[in-house]
N, C-alpha and C. Protein backbone atom coordinates (compact mmCIF):
# COMPACT_ATOMS: atom_id res chain seq x y z
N UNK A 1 -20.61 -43.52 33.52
CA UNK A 1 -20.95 -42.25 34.11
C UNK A 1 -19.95 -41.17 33.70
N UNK A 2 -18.71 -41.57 33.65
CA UNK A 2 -17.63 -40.37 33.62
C UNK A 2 -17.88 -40.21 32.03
N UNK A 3 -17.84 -41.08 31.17
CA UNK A 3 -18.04 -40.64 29.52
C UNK A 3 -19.20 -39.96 29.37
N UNK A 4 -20.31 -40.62 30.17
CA UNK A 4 -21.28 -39.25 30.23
C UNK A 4 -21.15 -37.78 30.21
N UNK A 5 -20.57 -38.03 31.27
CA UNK A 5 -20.49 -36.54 31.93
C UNK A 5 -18.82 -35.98 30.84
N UNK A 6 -17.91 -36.99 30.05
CA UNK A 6 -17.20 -35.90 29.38
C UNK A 6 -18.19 -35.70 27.95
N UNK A 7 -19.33 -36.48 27.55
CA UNK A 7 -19.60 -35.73 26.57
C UNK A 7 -20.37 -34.64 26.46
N UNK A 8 -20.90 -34.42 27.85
CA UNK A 8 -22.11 -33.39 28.30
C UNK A 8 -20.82 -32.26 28.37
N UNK A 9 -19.67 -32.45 29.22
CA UNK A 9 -18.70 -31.37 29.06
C UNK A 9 -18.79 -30.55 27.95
N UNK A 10 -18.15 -31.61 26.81
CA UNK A 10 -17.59 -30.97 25.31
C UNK A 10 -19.01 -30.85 24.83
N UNK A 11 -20.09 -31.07 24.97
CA UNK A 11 -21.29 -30.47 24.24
C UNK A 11 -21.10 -28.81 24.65
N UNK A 12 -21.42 -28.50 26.20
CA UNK A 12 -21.70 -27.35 26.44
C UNK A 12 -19.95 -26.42 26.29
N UNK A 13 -19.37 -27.01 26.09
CA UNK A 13 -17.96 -26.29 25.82
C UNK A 13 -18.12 -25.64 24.20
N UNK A 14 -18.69 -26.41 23.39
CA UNK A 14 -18.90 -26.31 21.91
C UNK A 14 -19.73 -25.10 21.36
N UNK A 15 -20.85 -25.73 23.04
CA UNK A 15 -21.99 -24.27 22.53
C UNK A 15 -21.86 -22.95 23.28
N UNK A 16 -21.20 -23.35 24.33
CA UNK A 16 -20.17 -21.52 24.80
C UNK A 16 -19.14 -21.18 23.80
N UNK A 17 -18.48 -21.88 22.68
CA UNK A 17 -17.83 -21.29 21.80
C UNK A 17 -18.26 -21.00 20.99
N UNK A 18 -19.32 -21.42 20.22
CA UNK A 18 -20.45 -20.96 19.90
C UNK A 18 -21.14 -19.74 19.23
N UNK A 19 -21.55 -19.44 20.75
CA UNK A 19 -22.25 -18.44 21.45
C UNK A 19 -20.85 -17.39 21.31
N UNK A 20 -19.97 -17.81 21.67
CA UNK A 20 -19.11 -16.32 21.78
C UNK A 20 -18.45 -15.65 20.50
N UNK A 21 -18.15 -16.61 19.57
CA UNK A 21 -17.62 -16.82 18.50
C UNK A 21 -19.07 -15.91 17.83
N UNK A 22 -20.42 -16.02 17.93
CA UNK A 22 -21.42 -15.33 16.98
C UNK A 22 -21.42 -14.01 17.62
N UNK A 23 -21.17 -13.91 18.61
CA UNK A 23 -21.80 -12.70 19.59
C UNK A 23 -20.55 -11.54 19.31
N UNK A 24 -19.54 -11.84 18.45
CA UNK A 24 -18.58 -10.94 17.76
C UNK A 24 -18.38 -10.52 16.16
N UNK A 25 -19.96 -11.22 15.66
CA UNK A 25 -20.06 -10.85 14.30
C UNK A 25 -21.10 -10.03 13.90
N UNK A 26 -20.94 -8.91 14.73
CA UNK A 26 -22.03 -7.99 14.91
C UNK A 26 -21.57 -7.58 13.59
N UNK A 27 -22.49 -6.74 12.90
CA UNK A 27 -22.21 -5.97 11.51
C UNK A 27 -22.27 -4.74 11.95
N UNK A 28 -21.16 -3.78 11.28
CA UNK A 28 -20.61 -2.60 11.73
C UNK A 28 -21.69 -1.90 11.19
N UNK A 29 -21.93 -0.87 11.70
CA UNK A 29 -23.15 0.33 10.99
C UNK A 29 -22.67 1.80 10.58
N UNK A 30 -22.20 1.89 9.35
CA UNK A 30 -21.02 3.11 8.95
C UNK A 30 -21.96 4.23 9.15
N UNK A 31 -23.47 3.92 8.84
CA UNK A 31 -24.11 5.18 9.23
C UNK A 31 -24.17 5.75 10.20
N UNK A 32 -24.17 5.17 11.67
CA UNK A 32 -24.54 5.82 12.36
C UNK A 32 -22.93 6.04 13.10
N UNK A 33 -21.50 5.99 12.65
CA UNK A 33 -20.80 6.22 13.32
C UNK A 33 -20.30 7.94 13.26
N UNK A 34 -19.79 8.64 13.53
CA UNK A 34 -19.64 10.05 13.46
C UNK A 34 -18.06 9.98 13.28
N UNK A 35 -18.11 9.70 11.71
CA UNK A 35 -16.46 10.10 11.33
C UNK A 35 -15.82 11.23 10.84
N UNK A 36 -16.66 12.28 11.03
CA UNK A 36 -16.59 14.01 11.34
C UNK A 36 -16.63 14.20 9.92
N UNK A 37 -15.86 15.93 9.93
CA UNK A 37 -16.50 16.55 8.43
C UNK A 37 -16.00 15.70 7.19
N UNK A 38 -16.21 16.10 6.01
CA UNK A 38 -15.83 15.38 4.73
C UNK A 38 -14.46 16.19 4.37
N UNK A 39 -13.30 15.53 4.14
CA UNK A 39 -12.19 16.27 3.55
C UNK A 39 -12.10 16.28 2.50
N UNK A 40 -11.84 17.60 1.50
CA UNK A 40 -11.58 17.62 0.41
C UNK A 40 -10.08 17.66 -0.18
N UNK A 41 -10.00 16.89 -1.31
CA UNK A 41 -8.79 16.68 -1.68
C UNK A 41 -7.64 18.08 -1.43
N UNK A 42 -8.15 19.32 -1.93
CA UNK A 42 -7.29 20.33 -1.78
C UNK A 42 -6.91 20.46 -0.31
N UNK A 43 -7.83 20.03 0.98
CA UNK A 43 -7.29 20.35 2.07
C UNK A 43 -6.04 19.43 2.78
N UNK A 44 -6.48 18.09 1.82
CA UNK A 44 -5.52 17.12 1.79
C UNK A 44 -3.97 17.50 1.25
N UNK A 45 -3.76 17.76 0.58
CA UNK A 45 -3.03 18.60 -0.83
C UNK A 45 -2.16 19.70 0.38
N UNK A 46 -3.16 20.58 0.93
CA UNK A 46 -2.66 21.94 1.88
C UNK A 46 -1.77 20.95 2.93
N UNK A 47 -2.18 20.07 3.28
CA UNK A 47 -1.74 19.23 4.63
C UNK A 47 -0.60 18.70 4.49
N UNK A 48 -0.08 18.23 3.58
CA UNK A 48 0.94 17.68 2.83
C UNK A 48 2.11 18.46 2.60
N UNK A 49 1.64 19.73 1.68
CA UNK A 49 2.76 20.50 1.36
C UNK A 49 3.38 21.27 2.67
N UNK A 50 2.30 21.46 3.64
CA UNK A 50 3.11 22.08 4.86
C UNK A 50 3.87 20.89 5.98
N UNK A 51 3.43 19.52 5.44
CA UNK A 51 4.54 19.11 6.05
C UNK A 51 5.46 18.65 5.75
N UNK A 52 5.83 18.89 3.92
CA UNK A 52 6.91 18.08 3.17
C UNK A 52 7.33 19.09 2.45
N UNK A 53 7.11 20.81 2.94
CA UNK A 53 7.29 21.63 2.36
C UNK A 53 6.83 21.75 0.55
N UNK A 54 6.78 22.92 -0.04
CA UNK A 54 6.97 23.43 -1.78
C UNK A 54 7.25 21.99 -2.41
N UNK A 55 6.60 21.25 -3.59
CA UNK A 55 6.94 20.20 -4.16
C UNK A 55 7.48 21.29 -5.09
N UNK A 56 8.74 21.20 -5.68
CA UNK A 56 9.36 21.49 -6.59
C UNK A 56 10.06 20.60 -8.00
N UNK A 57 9.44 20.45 -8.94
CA UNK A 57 9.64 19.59 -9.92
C UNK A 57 10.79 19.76 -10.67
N UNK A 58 10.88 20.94 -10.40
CA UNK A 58 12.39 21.43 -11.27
C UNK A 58 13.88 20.68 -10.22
N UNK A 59 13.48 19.94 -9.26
CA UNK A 59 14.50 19.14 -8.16
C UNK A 59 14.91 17.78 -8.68
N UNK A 60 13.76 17.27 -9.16
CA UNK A 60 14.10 15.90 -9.82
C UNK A 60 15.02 16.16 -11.25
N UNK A 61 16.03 15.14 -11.23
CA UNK A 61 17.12 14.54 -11.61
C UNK A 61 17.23 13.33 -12.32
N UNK A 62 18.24 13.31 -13.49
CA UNK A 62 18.30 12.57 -13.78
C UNK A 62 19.37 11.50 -13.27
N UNK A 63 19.44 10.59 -13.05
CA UNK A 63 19.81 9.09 -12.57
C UNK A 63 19.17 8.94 -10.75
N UNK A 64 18.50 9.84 -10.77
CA UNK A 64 17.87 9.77 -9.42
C UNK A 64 17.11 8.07 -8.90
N UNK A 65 17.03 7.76 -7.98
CA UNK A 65 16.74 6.31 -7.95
C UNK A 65 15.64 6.05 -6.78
N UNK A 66 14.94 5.07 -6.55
CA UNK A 66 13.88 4.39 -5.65
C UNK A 66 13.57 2.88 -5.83
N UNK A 67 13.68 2.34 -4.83
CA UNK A 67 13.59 1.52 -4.69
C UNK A 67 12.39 1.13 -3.83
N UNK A 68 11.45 -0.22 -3.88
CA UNK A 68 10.72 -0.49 -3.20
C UNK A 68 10.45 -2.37 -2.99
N UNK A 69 10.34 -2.69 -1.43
CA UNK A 69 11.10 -4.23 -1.39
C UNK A 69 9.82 -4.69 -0.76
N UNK A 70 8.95 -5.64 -1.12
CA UNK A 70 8.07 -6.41 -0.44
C UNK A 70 8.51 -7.83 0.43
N UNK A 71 8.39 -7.52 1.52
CA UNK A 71 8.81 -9.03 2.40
C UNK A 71 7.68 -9.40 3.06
N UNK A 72 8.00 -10.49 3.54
CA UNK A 72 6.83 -11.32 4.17
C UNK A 72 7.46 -12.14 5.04
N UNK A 73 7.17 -12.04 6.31
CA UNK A 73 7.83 -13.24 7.39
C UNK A 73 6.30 -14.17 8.25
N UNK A 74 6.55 -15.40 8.07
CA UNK A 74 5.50 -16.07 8.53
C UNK A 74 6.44 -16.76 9.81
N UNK A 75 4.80 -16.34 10.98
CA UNK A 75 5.33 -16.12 12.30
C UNK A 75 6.91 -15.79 12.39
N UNK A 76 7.65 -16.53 13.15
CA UNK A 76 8.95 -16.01 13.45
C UNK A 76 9.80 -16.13 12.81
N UNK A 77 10.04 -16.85 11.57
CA UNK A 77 10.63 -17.04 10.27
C UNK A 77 11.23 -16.02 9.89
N UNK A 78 11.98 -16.35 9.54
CA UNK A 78 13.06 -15.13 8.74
C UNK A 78 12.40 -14.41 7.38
N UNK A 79 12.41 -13.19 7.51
CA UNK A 79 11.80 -12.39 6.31
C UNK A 79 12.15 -12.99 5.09
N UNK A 80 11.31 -12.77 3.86
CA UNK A 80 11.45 -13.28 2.56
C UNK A 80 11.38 -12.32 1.88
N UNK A 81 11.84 -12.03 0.43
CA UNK A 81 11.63 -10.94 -0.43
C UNK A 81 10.78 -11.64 -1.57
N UNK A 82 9.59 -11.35 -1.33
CA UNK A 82 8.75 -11.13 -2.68
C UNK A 82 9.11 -10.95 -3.88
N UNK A 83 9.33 -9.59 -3.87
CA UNK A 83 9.19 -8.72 -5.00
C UNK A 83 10.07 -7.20 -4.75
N UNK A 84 10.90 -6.84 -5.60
CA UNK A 84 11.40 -5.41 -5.54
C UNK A 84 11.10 -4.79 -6.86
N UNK A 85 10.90 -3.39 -6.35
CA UNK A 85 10.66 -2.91 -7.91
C UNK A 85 11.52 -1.38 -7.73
N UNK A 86 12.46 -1.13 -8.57
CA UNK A 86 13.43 -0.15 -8.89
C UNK A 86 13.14 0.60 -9.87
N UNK A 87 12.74 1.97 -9.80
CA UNK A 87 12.33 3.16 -10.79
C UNK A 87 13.59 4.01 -10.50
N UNK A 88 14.18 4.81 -12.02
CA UNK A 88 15.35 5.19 -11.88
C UNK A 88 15.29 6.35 -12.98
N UNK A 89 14.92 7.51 -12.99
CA UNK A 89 14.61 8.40 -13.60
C UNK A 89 15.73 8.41 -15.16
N UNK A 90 15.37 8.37 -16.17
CA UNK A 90 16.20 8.77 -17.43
C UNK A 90 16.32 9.86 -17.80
N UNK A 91 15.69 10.33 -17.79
CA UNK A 91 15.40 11.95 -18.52
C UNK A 91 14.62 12.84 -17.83
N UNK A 92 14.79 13.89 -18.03
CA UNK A 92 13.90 14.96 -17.48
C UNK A 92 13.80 16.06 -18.30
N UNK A 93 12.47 16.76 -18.66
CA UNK A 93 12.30 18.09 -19.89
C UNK A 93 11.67 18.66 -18.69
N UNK A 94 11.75 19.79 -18.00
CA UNK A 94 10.68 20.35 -17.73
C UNK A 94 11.16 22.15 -17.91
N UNK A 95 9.30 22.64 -18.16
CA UNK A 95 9.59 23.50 -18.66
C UNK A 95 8.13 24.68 -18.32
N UNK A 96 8.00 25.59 -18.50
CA UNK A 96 7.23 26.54 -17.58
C UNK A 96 5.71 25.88 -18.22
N UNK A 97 5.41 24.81 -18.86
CA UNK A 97 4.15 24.35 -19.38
C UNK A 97 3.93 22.79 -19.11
N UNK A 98 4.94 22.35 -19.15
CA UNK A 98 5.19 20.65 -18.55
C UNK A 98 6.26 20.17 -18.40
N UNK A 99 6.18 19.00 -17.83
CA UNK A 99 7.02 18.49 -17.14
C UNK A 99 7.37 16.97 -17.83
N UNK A 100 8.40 16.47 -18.27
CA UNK A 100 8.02 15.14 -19.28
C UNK A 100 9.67 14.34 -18.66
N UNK A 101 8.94 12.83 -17.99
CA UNK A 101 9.92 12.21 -17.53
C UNK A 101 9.60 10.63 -18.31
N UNK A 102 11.10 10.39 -17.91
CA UNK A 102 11.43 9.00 -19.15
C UNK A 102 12.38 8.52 -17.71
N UNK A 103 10.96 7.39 -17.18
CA UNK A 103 11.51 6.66 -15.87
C UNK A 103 11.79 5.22 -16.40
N UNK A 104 12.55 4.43 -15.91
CA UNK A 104 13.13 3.00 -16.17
C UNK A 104 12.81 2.33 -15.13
N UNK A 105 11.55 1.32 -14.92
CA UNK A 105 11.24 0.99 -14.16
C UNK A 105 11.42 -0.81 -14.20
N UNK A 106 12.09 -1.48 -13.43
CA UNK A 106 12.47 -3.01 -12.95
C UNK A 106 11.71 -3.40 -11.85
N UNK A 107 11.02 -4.82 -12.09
CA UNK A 107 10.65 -5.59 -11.57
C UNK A 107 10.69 -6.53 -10.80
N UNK A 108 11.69 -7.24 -10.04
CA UNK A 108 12.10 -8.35 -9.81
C UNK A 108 10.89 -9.07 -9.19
N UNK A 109 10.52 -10.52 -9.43
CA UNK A 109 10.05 -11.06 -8.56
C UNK A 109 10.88 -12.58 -8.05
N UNK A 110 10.40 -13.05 -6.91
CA UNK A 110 11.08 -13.68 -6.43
C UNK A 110 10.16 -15.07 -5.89
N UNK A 111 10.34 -16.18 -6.08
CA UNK A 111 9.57 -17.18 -5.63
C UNK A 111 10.99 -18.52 -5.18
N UNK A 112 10.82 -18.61 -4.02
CA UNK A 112 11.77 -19.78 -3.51
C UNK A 112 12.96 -19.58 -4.05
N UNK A 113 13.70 -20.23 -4.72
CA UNK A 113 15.59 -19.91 -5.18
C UNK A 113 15.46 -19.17 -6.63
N UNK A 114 14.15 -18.84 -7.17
CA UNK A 114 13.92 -18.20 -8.44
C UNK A 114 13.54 -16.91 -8.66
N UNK A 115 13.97 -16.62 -9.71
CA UNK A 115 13.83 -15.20 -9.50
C UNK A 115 13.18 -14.66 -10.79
N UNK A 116 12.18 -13.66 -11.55
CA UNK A 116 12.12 -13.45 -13.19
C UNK A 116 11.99 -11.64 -12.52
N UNK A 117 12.38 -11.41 -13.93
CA UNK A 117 12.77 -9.81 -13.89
C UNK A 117 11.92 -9.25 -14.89
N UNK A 118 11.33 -7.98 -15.25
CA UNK A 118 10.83 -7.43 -16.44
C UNK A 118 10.78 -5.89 -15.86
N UNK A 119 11.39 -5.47 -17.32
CA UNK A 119 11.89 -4.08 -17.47
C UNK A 119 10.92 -2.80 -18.27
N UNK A 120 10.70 -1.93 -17.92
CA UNK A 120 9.71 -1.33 -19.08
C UNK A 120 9.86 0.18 -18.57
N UNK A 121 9.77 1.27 -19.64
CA UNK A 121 10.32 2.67 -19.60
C UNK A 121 9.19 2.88 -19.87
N UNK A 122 9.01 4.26 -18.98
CA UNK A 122 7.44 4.64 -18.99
C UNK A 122 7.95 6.10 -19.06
N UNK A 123 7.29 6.86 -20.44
CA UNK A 123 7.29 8.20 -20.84
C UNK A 123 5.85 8.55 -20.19
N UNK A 124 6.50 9.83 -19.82
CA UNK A 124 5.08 10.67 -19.29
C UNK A 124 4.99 12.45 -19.32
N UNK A 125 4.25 13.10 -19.89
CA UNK A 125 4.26 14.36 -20.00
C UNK A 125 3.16 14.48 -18.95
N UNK A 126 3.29 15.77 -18.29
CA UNK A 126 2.54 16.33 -17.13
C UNK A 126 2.00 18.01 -17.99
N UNK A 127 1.16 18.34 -18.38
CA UNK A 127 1.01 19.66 -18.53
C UNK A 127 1.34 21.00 -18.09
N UNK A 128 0.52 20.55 -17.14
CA UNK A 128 0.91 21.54 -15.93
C UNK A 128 0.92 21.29 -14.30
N UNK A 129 1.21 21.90 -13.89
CA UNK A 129 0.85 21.59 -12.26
C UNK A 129 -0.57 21.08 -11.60
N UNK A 130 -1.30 21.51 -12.37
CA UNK A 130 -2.36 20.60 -11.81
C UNK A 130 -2.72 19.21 -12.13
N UNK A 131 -1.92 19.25 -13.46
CA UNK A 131 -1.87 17.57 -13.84
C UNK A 131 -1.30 16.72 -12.85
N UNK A 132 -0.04 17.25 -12.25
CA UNK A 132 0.60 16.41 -11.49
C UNK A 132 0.03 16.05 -10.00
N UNK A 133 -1.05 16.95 -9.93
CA UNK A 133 -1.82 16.41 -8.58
C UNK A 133 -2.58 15.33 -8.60
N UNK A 134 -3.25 15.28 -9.94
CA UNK A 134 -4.15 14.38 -10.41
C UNK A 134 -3.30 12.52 -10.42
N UNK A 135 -2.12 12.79 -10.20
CA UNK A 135 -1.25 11.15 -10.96
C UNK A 135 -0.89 10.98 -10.03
């Protein structure tokens, strides 16, 4: 009687999980949600410069540096480093028609006690100011 009644339990336990587990895979409907007007890039562009002030290109420098570090911590584990990647400006031409930078950009990646690196300089001329919105 009691194994009865635990397999009648875990039957209807299975099919209330089920049931609840489907009843949350509704499919989203992008049409009918109201995600207001359409923004256009220039208003995007306006939004930006008033809150990071005038981009001024004639500011960037040479040996100027950035860095960027990917980590990953699974559950409470101590963070890990992926991957860093270091761009470090070489050169700079700029001039009332373009703008032409010679960046040095490093790779590191990182897997368990190993590590591989790759290096590569990336020349780039900008025309004009509107080029540089575009990149």
């Amino acid at each position: 009687m009691i194994r009865s009644f635990s397999k009648s339990l875990i039957a209807v336990m299975v099919l209330v999980f089920i049931g609840v587990s489907a009843s949350c895979l509704k499919k989203q409907n992008l049409e009918s949600e109201d995600l207001g007007a359409e923004v256009s890039s220039d208003q995007i562009y306006e939004a930006l410069s008033s809150g990071f002030g005038e981009i001024d290109y004639s500011d960037i420098s040479v040996n100027e540096f950035s860095s960027i570090i990917q980590t990953q911590r699974v559950q409470d584990g101590a963070p890990q480093t992926l991957e860093q990647q270091d761009v470090t400006i070489q050169n700079v031409a700029n001039t009332s028609s373009s703008l032409t930078l010679d960046v040095l950009s490093t790779k590191t990646t990182y897997n368990g006690n190993q590590s591989s690196q790759s290096t590569r300089i990336w020349n780039k001329t900008f025309k004009n100011t509107a080029d540089l919105l575009l990149h």
